[in-house]
Protein backbone atom coordinates (compact mmCIF):
# COMPACT_ATOMS: atom_id res chain seq x y z
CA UNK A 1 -5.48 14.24 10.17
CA UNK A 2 -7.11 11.18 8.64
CA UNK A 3 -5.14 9.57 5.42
CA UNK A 4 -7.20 8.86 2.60
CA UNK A 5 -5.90 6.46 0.14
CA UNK A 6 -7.36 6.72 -3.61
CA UNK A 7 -7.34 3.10 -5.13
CA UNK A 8 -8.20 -0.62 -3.61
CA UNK A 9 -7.53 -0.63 0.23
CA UNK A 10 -5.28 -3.54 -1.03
CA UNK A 11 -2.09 -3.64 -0.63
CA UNK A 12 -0.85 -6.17 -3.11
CA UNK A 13 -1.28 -5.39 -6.75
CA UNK A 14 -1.05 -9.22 -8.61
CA UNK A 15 1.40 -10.43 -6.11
CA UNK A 16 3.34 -7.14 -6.32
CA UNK A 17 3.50 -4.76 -3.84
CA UNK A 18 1.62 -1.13 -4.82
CA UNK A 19 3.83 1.38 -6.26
CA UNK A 20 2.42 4.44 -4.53
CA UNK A 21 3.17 8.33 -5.04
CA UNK A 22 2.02 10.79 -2.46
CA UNK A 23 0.43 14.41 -2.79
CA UNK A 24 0.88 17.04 -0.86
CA UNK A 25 -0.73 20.78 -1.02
CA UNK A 26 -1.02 23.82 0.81
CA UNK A 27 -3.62 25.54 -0.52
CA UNK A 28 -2.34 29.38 -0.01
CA UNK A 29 1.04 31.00 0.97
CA UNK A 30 -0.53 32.48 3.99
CA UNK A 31 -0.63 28.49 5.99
CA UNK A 32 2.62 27.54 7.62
CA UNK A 33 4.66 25.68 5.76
CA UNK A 34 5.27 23.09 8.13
CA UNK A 35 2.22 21.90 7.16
CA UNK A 36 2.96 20.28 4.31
CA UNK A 37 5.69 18.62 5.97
CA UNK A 38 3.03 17.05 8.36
CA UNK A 39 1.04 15.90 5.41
CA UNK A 40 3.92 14.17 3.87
CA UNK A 41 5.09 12.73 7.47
CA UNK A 42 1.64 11.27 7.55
CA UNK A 43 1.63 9.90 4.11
CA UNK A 44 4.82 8.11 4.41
CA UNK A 45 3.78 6.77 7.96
CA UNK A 46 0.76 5.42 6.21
CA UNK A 47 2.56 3.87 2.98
CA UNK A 48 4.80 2.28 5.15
CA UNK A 49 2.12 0.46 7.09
CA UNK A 50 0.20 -0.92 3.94
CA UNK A 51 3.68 -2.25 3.18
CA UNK A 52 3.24 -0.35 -0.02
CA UNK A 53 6.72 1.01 -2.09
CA UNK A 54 6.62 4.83 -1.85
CA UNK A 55 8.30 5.26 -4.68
CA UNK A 56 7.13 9.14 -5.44
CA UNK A 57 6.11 12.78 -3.83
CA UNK A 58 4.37 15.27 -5.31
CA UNK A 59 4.30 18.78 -3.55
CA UNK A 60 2.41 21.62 -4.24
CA UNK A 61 2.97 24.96 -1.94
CA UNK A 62 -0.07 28.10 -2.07
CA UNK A 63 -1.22 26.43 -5.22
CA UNK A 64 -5.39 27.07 -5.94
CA UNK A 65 -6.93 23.35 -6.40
CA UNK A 66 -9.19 25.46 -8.78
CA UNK A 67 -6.97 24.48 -11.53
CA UNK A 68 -5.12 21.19 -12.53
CA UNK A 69 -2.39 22.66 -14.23
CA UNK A 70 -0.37 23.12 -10.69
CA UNK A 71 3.21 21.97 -11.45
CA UNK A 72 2.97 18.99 -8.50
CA UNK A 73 -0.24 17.54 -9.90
CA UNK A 74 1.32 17.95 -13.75
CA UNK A 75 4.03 15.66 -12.26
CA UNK A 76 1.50 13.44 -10.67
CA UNK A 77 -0.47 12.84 -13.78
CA UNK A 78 2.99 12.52 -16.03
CA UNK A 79 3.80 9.63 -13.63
CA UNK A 80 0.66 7.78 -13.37
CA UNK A 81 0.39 8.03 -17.32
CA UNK A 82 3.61 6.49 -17.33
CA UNK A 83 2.70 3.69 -15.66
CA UNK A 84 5.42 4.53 -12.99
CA UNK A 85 2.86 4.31 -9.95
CA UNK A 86 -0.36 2.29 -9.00
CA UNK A 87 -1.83 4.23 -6.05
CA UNK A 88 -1.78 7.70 -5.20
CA UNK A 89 -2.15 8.92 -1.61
CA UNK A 90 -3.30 12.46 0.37
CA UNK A 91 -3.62 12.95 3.02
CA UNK A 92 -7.32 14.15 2.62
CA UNK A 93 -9.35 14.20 -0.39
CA UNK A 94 -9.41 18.10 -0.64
CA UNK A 95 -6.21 17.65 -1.44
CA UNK A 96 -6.67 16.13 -4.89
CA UNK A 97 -9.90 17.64 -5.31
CA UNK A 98 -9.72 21.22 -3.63
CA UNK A 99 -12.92 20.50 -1.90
C-alpha cells in the first residue's frame, strides 16, 4: 500500500508539530476485516515517521464512499471543524474520495 497524506508534506505546523487524524474504510462487508487493521497499521507507521502527533482515528467498516454522511467521516469533519486536527491521513486517496 502507498500512504497518501492530504495537507503540506511538512511536518511542522508554525513550530508545532501536526496534529494528525487518520481514516480508515472498507468499502463493503464482503473484504476481510483485517484490512482495515492494515490500513490503520500503515497510517500510524507513517505518522510516526513524519514525527507528526496522531492524535485521532476515524474508521469506517462496508460503508459506500458514495455518500459523506458515513458515521467515521461525520466524526472526521466534526474534528477538523473543531480545530482539533491539522492533517488528515489515508492510506490511499479512494479512501476519502471513494475513487
Amino acid at each position: 500500500m502507498k500512504a497518501t497524506a492530504v495537507s503540506s508534506p511538512e511536518s511542522m505546523n508554525g513550530g508545532k508539530v501536526m496534529r494528525c487524524a487518520i481514516y480508515a474504510r472498507l468499502p463493503t462487508d464482503k473484504q476481510d476485516v483485517q484490512l482495515i487493521e492494515t490500513q490503520l497499521m500503515t497510517c500510524h507507521q507513517e505518522i510516526s515517521l513524519r514525527a507528526w502527533d496522531d492524535v485521532a482515528c476515524f474508521p469506517d467498516e462496508a460503508e459506500s464512499a458514495a455518500t459523506q454522511h458515513r458515521r467515521g467521516m461525520k466524526a472526521l469533519l466534526a474534528a477538523a471543524a473543531a480545530g482539533g486536527i491539522n492533517i488528515v491521513y489515508a492510506d490511499a486517496m479512494g479512501r476519502l474520495s471513494g475513487r
